[in-house]
Protein backbone atom coordinates (compact mmCIF):
# COMPACT_ATOMS: atom_id res chain seq x y z
CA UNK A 1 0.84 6.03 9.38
CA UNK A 2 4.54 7.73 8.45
CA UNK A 3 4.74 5.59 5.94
CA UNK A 4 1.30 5.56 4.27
CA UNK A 5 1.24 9.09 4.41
CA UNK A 6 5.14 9.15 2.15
CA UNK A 7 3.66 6.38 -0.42
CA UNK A 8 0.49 8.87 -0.98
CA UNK A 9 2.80 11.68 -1.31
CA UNK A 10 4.80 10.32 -3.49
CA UNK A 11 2.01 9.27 -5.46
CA UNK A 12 0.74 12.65 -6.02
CA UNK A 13 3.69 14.11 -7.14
CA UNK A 14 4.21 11.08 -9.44
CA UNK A 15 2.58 8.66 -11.45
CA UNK A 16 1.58 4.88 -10.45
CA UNK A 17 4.33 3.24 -8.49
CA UNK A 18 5.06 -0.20 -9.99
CA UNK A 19 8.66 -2.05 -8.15
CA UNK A 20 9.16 -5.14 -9.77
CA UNK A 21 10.55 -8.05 -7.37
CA UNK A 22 10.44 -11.31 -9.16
CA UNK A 23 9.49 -13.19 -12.30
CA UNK A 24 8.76 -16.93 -13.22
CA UNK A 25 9.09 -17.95 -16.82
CA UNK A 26 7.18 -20.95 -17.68
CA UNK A 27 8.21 -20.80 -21.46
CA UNK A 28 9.43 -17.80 -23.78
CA UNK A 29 5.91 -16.94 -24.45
CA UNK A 30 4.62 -16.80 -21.19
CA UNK A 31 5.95 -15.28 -17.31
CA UNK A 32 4.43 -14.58 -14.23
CA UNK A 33 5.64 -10.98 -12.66
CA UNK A 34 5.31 -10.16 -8.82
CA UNK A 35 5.76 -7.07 -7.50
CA UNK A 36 4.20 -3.89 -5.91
CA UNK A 37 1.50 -1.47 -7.43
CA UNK A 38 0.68 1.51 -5.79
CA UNK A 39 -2.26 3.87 -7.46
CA UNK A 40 -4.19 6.39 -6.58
CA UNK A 41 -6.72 4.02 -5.47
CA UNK A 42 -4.23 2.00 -3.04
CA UNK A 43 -3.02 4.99 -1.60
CA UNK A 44 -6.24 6.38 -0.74
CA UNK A 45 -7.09 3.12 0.48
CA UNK A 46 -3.89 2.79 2.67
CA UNK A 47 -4.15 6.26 4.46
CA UNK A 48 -8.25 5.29 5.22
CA UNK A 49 -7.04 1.89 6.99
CA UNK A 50 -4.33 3.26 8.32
CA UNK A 51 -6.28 5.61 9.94
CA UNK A 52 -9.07 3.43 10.91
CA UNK A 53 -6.75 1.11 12.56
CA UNK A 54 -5.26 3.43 14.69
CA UNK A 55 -8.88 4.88 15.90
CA UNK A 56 -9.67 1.62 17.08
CA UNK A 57 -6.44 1.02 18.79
CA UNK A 58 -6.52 4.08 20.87
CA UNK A 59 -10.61 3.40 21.21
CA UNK A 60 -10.04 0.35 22.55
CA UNK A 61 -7.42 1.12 24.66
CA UNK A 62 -9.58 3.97 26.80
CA UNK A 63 -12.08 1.55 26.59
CA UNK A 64 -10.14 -1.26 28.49
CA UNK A 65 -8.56 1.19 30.75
C-alpha cells in the first residue's frame, strides 16, 4: 500500500513515469523496448487493488478466526 500510495504521488506531482529497462534490436529499423509505464490510469488502478486486496485479507482473516 506504501508503495502504491508514493508511485500515485509522484504521479501527481509529475507527468507519466516511463523507466526504460531493456531493448532488443532485430535490425536498425526495428527494436523492441521493455520497461515500466506508470499513468494516471495505472496509478489509480494500483491504489484501487491495492486496497481491495487488503479488504479481503483482513475480511477473510476475521472470517476464519
Amino acid at each position: 500500500m506504501v508503495f502504491s500510495t508514493y508511485l500515485f504521488i509522484h504521479q501527481i506531482n509529475s507527468s507519466s513515469i516511463y523507466q526504460y529497462i531493456w531493448s532488443w534490436t532485430i535490425n536498425n529499423d526495428f527494436s523492441l523496448e521493455f520497461g515500466h509505464l506508470i499513468d494516471p490510469l495505472t496509478s489509480i488502478l494500483l491504489i484501487l487493488i491495492t486496497t481491495v486486496g487488503i479488504s479481503v485479507l483482513v475480511y477473510s482473516d476475521n472470517y476464519v478466526s
